[in-house]
PDB file of N, CA and C in Angstrom:
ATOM      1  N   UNK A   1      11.776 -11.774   3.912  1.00  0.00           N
ATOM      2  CA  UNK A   1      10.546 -11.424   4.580  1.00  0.00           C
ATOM      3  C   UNK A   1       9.733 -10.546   3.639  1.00  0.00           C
ATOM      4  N   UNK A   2       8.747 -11.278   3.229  1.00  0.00           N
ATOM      5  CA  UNK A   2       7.436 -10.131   2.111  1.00  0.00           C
ATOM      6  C   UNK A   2       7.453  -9.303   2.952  1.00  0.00           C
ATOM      7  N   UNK A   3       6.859  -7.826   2.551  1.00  0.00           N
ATOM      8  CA  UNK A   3       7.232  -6.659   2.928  1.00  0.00           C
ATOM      9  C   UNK A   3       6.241  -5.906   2.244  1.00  0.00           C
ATOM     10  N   UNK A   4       4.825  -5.150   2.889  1.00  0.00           N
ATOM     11  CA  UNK A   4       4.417  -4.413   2.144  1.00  0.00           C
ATOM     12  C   UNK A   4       3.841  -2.730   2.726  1.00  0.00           C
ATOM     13  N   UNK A   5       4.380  -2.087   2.008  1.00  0.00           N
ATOM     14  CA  UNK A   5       3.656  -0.639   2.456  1.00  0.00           C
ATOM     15  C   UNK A   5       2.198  -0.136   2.418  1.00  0.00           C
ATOM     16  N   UNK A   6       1.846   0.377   3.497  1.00  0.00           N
ATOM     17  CA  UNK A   6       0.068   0.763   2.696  1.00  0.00           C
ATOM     18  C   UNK A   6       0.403   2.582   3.110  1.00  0.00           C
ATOM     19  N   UNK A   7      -0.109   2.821   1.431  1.00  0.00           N
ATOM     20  CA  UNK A   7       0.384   4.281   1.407  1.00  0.00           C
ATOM     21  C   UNK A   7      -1.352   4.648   1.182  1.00  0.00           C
ATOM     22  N   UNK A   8      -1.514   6.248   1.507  1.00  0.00           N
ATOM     23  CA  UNK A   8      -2.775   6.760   1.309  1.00  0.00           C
ATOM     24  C   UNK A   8      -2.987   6.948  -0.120  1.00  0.00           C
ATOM     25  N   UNK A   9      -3.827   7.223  -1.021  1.00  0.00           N
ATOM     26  CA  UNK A   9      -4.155   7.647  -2.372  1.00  0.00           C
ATOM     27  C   UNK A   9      -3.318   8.811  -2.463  1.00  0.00           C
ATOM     28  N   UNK A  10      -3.603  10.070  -1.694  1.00  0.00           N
ATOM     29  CA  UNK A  10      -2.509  11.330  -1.612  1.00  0.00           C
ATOM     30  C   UNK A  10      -0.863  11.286  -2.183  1.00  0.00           C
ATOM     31  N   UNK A  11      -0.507  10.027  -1.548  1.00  0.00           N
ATOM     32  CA  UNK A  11       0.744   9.912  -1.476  1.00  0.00           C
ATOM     33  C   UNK A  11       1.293   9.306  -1.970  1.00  0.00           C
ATOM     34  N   UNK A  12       0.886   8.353  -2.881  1.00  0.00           N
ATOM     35  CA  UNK A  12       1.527   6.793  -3.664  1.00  0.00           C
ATOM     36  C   UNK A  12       2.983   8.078  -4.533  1.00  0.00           C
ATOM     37  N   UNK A  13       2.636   8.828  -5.457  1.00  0.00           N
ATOM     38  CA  UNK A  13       3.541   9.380  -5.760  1.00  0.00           C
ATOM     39  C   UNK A  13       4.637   9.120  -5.178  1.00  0.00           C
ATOM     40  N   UNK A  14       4.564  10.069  -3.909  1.00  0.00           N
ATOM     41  CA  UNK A  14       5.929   9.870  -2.981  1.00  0.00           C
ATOM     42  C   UNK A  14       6.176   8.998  -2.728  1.00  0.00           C
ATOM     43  N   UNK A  15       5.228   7.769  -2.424  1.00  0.00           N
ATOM     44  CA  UNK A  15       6.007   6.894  -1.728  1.00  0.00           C
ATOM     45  C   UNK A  15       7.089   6.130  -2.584  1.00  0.00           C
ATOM     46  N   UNK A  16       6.467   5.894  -4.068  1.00  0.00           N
ATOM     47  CA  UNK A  16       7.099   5.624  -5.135  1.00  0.00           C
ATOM     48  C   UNK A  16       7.942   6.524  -5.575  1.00  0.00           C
ATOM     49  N   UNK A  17       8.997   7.518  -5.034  1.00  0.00           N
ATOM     50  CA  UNK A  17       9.784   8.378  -5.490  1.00  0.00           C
ATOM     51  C   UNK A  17      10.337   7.873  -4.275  1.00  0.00           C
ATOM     52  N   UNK A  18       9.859   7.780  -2.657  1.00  0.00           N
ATOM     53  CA  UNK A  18      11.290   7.409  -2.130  1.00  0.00           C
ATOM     54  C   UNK A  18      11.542   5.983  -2.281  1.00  0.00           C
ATOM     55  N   UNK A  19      10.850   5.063  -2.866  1.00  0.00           N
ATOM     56  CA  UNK A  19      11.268   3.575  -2.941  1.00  0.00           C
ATOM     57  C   UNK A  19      12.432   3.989  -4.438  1.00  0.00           C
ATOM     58  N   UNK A  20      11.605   4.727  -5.202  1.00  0.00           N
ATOM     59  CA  UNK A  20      13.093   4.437  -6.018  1.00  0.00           C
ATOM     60  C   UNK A  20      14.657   5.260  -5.408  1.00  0.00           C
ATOM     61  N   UNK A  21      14.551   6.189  -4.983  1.00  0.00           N
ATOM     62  CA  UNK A  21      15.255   6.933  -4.223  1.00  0.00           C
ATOM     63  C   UNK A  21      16.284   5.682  -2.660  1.00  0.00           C
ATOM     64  N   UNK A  22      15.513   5.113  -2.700  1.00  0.00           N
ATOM     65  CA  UNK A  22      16.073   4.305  -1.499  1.00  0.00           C
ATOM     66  C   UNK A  22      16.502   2.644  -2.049  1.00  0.00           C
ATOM     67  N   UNK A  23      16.488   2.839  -3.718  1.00  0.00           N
ATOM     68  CA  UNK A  23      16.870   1.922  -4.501  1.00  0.00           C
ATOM     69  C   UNK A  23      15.800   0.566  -3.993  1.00  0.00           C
ATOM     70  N   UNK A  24      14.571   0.422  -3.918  1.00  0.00           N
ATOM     71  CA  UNK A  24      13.760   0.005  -3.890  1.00  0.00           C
ATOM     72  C   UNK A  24      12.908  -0.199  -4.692  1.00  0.00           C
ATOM     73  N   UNK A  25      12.884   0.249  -6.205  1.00  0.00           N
ATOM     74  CA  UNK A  25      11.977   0.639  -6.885  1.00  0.00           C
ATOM     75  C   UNK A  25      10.445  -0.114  -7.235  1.00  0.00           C
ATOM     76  N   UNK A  26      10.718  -1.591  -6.630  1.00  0.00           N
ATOM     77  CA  UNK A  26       9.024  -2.184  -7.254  1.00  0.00           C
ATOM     78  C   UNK A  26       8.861  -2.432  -5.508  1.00  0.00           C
ATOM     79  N   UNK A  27       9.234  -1.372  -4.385  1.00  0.00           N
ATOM     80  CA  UNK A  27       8.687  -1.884  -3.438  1.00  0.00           C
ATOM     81  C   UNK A  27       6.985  -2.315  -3.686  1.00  0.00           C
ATOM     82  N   UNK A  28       6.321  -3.005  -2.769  1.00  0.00           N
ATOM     83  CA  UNK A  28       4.691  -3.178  -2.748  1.00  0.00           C
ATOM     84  C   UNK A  28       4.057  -2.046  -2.396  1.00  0.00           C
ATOM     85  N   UNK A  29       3.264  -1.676  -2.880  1.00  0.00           N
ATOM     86  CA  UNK A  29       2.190  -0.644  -2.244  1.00  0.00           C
ATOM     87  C   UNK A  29       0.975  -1.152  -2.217  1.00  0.00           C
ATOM     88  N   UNK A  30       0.345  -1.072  -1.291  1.00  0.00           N
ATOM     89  CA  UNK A  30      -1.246  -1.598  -1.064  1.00  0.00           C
ATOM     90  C   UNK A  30      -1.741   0.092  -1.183  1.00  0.00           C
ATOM     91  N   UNK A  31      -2.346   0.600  -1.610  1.00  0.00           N
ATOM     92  CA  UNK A  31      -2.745   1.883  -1.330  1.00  0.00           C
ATOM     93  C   UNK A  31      -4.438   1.454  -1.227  1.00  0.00           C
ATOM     94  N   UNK A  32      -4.510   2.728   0.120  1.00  0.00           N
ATOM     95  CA  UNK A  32      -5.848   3.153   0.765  1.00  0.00           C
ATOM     96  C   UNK A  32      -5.838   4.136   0.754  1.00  0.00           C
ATOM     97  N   UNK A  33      -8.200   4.632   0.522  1.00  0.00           N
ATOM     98  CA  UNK A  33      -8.255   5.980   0.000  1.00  0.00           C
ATOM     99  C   UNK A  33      -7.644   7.192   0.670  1.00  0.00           C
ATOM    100  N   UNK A  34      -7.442   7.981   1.263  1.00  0.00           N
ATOM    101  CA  UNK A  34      -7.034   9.106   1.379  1.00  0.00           C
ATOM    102  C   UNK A  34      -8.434  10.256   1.503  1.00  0.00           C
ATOM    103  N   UNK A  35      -8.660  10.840   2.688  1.00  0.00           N
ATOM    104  CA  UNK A  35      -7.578  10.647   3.897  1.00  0.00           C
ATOM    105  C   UNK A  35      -8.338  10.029   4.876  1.00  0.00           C
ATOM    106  N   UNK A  36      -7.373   9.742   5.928  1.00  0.00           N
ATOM    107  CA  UNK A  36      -7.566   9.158   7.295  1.00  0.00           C
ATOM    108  C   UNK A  36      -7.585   9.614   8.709  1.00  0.00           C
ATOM    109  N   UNK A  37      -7.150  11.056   8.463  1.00  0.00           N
ATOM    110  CA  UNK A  37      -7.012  11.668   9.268  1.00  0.00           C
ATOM    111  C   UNK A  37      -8.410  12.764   9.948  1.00  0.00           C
ATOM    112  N   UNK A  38      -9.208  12.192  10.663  1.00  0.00           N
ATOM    113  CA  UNK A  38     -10.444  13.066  11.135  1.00  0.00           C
ATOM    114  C   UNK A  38     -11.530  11.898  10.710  1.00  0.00           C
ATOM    115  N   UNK A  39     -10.995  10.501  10.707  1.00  0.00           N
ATOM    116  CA  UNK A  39     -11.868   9.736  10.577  1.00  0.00           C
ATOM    117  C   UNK A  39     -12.555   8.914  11.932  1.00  0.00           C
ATOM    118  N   UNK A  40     -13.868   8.495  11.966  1.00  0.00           N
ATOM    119  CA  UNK A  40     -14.194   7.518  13.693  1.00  0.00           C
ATOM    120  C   UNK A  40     -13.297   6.115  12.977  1.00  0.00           C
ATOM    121  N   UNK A  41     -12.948   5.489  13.882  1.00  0.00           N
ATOM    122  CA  UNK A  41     -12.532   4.048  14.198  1.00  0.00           C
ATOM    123  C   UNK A  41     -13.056   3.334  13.045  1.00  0.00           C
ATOM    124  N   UNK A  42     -14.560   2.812  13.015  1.00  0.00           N
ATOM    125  CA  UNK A  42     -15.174   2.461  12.356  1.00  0.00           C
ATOM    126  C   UNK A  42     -14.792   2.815  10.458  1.00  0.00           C
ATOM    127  N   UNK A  43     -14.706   4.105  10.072  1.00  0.00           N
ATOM    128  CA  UNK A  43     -14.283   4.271   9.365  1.00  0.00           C
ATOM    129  C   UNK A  43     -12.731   4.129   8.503  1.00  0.00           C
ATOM    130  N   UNK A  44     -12.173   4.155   9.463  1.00  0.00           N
ATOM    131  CA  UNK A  44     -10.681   4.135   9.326  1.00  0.00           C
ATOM    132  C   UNK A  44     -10.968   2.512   9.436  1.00  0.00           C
ATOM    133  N   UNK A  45     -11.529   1.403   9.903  1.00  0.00           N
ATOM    134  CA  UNK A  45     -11.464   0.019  10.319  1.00  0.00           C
ATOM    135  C   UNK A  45     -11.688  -0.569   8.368  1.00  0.00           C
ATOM    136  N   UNK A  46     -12.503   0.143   8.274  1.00  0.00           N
ATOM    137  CA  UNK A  46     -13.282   0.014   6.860  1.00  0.00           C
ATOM    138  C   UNK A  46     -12.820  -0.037   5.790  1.00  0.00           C
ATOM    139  N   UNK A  47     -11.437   1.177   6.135  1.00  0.00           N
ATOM    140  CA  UNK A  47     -10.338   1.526   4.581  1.00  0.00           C
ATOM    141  C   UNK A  47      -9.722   0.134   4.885  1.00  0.00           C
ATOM    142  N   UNK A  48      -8.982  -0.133   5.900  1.00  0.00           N
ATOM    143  CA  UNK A  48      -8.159  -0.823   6.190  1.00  0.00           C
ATOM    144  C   UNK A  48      -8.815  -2.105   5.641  1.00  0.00           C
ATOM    145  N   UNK A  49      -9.906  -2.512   5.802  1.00  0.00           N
ATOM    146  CA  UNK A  49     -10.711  -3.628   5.110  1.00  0.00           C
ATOM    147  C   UNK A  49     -10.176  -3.717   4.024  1.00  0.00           C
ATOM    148  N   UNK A  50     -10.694  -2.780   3.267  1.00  0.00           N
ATOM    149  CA  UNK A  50     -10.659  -2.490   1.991  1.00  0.00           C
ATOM    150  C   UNK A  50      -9.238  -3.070   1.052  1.00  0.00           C
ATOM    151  N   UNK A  51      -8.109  -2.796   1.979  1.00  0.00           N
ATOM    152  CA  UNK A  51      -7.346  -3.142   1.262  1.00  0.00           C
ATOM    153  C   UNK A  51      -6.756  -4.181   1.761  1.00  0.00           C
ATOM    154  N   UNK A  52      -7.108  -5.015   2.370  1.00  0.00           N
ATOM    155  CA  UNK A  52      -6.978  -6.298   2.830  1.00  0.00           C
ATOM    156  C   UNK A  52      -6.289  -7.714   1.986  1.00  0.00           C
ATOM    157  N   UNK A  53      -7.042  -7.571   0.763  1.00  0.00           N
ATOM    158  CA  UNK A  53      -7.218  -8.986  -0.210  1.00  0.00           C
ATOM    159  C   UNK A  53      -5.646  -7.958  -0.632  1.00  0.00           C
ATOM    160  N   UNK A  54      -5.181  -6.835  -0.826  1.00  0.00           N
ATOM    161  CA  UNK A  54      -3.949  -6.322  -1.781  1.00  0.00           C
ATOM    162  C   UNK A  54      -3.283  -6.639  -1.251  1.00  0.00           C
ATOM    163  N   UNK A  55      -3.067  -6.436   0.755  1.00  0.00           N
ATOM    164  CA  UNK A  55      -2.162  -6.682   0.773  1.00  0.00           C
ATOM    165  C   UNK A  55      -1.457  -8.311   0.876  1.00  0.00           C
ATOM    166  N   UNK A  56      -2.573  -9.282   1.500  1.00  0.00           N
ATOM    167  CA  UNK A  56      -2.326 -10.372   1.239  1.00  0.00           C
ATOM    168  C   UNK A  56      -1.442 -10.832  -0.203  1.00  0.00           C
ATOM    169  N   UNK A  57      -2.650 -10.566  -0.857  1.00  0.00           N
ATOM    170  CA  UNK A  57      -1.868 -10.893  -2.345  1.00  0.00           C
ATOM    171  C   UNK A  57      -0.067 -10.183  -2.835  1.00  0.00           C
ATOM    172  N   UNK A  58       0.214  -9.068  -2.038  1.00  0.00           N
ATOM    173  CA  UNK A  58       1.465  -8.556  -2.490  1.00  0.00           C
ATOM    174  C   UNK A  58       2.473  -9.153  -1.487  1.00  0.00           C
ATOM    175  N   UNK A  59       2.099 -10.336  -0.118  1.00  0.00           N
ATOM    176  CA  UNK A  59       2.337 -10.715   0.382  1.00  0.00           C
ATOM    177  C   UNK A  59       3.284 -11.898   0.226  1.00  0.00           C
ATOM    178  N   UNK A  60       2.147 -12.524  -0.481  1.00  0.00           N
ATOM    179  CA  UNK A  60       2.241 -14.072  -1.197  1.00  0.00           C
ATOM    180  C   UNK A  60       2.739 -14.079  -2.178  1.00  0.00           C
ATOM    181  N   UNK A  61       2.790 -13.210  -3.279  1.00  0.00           N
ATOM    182  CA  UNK A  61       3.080 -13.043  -4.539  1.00  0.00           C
ATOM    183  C   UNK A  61       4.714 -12.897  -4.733  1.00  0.00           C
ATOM    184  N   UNK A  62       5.532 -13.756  -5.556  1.00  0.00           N
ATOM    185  CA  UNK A  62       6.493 -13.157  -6.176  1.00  0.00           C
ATOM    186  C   UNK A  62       6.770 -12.251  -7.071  1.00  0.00           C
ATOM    187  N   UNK A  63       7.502 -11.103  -6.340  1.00  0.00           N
ATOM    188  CA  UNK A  63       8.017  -9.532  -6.679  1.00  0.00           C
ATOM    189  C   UNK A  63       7.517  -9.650  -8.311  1.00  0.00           C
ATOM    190  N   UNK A  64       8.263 -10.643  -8.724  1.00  0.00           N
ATOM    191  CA  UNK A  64       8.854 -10.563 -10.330  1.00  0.00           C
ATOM    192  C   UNK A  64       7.315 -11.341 -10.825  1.00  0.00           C
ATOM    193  N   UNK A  65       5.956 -11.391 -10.500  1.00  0.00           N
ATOM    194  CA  UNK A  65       4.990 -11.738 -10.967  1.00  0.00           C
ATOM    195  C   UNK A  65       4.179 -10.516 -10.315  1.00  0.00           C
ATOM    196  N   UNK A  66       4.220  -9.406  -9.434  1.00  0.00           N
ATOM    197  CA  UNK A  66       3.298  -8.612  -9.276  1.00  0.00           C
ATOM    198  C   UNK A  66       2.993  -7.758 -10.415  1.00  0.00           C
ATOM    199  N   UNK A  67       1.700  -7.070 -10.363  1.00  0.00           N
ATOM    200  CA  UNK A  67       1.317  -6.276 -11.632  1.00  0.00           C
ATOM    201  C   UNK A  67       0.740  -5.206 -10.023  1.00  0.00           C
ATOM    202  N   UNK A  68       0.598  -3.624 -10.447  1.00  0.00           N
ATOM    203  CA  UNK A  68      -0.005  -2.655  -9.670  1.00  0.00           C
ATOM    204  C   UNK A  68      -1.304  -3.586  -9.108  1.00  0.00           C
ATOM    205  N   UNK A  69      -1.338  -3.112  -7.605  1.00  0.00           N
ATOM    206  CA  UNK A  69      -2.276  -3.940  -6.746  1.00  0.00           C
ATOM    207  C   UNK A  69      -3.046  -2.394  -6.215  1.00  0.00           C
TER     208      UNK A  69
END
């Protein structure tokens, strides 16, 4: 099952410290800007747009052909 995370800009670090940590290391990350928190609907609808085409593509894509999305 493709499998992808959407981490905030803030956080890709971490999230990429617990994927290797959880022996995961090329999990997917779709990352969106940062932050999200104190945003209207509309706005928050917008990031989520935004990263739409990444996550598809990290979707479809085989692991061992992704490059940073």
């Amino acid at each position: 099952m493709p499998t992808v995370t959407i981490c905030s800009s803030e956080f890709v670090a971490l999230g990429r410290a617990e994927a290797e940590a959880l022996g995961i290391p090329d999990l997917p990350l779709a990352v969106i800007q940062h932050p999200l928190g104190g945003l209207a609907v509309e706005e928050v609808s917008q990031r989520a747009t935004s990263v739409q085409n990444a996550v598809e593509e990290l979707c479809t894509t085989p692991s061992r052909q992704l490059t940073s999305v």
